[in-house]
Protein backbone atom coordinates (compact mmCIF):
# COMPACT_ATOMS: atom_id res chain seq x y z
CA UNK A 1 0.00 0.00 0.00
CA UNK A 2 1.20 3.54 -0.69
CA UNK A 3 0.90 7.01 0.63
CA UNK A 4 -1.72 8.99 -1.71
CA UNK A 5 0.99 11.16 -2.37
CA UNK A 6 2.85 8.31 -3.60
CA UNK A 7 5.07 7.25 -0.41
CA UNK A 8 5.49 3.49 0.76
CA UNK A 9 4.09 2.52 3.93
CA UNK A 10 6.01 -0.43 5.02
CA UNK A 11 3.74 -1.14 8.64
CA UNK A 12 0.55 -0.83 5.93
CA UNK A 13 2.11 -4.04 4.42
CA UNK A 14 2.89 -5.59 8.12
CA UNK A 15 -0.25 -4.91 9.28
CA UNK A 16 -1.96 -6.53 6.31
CA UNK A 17 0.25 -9.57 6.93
CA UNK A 18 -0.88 -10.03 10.26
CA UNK A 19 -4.86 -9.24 9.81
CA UNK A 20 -4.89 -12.70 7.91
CA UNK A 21 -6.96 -14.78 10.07
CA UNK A 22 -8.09 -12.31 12.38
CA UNK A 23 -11.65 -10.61 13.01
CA UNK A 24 -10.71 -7.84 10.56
CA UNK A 25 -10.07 -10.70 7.64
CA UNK A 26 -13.67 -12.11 9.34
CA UNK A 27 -15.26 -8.88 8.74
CA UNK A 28 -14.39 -8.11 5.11
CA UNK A 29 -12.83 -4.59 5.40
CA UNK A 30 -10.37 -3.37 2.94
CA UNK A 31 -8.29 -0.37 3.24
CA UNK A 32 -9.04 1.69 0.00
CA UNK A 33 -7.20 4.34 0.55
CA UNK A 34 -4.18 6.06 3.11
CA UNK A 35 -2.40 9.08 3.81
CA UNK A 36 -0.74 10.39 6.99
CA UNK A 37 -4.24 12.86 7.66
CA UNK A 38 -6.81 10.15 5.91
CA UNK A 39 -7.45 6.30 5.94
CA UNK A 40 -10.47 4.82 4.09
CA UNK A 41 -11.68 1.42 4.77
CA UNK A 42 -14.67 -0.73 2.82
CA UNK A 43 -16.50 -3.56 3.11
CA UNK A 44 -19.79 -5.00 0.82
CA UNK A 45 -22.41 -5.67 3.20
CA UNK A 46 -22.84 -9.43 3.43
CA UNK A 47 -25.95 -11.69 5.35
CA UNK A 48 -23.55 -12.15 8.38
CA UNK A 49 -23.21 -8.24 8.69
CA UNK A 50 -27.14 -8.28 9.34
CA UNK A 51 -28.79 -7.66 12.33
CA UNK A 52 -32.06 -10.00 13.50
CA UNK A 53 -34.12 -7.45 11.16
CA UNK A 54 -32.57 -7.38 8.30
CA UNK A 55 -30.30 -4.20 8.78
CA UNK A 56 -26.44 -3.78 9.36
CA UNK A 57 -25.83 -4.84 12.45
CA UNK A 58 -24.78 -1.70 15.18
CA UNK A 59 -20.78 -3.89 15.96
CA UNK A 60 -20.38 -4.12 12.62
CA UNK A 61 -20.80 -0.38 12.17
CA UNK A 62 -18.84 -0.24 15.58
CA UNK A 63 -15.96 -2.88 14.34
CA UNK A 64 -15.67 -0.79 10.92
CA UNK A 65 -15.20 2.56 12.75
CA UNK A 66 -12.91 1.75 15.34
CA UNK A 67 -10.67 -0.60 12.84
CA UNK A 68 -10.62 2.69 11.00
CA UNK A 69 -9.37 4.61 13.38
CA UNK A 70 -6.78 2.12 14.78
CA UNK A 71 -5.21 2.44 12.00
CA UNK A 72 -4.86 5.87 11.44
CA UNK A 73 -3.52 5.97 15.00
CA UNK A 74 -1.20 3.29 14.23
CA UNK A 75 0.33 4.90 11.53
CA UNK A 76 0.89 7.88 13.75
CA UNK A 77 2.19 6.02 16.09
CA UNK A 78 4.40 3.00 14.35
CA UNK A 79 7.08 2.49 17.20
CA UNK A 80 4.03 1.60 19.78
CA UNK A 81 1.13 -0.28 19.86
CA UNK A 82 -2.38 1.34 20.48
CA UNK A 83 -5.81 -0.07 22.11
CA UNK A 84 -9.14 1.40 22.33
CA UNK A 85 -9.72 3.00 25.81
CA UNK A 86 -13.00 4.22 24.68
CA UNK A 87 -15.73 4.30 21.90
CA UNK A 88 -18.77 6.24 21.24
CA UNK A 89 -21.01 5.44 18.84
CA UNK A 90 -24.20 7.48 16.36
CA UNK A 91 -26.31 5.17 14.52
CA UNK A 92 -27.72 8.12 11.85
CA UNK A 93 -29.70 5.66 9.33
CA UNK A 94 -30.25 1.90 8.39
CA UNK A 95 -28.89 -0.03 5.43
CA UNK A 96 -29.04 -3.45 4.46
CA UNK A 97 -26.77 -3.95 1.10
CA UNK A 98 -24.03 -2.49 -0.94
CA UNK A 99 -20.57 -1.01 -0.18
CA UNK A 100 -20.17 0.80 2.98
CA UNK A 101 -17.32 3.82 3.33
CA UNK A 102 -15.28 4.15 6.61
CA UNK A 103 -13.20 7.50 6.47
CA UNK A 104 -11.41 8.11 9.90
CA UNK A 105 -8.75 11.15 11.13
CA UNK A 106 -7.23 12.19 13.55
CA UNK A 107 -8.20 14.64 16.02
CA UNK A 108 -6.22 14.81 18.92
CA UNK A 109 -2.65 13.13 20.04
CA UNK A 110 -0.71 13.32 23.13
CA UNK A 111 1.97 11.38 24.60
CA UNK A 112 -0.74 8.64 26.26
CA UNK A 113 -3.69 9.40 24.36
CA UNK A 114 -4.98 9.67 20.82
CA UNK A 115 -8.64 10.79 20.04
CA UNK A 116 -10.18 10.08 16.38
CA UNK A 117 -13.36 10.21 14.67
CA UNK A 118 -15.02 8.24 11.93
CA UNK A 119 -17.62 8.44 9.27
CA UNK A 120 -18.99 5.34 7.76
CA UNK A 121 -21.26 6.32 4.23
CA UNK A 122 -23.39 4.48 1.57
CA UNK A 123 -20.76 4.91 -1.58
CA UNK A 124 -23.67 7.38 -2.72
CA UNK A 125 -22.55 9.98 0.68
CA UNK A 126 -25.37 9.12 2.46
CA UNK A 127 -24.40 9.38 6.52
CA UNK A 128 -25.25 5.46 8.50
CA UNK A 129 -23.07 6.03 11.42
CA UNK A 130 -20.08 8.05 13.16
CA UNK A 131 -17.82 7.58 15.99
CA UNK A 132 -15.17 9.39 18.11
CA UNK A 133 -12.38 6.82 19.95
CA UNK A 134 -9.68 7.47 22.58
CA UNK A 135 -6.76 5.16 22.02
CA UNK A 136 -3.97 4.39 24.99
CA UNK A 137 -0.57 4.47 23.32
CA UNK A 138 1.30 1.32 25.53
CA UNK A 139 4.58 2.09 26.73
CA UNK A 140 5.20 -1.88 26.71
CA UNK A 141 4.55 -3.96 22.98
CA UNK A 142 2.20 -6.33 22.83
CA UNK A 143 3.71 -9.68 21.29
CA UNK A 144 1.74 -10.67 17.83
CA UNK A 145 2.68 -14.45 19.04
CA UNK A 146 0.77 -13.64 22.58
């Protein structure tokens, strides 16, 4: 994956690496598009993404928007890994197919604590759902190997 303005991004690839397998390979979001301000994730809403009535379930919304954001944090902070000390969620309007948007920036960093916000849209700019998260920047590395 590449910088928009053209730049490698050498964790991108790492991260990508390690995601196989995981709940985000589970989920079906793709990262469409990166920058150091920007990331933009996608999925196509599938029957397992459904809610009981027939609607995109509220966690996947939730997943989606805080994956989004984990990343851009990530990739503002590469030396250290990040977790979600907090997540508030909007739920603006329903959907039920199609491709589904996740746009997430930055809005806040300090030496412990990162704050971000998401968007998730129909691919026609219609608003579903938005999100702030506080991420905890960990002074000690989580193992991938546990």
């Amino acid at each position: 994956m590449e910088h928009a303005s053209g730049g490698k991004l050498p964790d991108l690839e790492r991260m990508e690496r390690a995601a196989k397998d995981t709940f985000w390979d589970f989920i079906g979001c793709k990262i469409v598009d990166v920058s150091e301000k920007k990331v933009v994730l996608a999925f196509e809403i599938e029957p397992h993404h459904l809610n009981l009535i027939g609607i995109l379930h509220g966690g996947m919304h939730a997943s989606a928007i805080d994956s989004a954001m984990g990343i851009i944090v990530m990739l503002a902070r590469p030396e250290a890994n990040v977790v979600t000390v907090g997540l508030n969620m909007n739920y603006v309007a329903p959907t039920s197919e199609g491709r589904v948007l996740v746009t997430a920036e930055l809005i806040h960093s300090s030496r412990k604590l990162i704050t971000a916000q998401a968007f998730a849209r129909k691919e026609n700019g219609d608003l579903l759902a938005f999100g702030t998260g506080t991420f905890r920047v960990l002074e000690k590395p989580i193992s991938a190997n546990h």
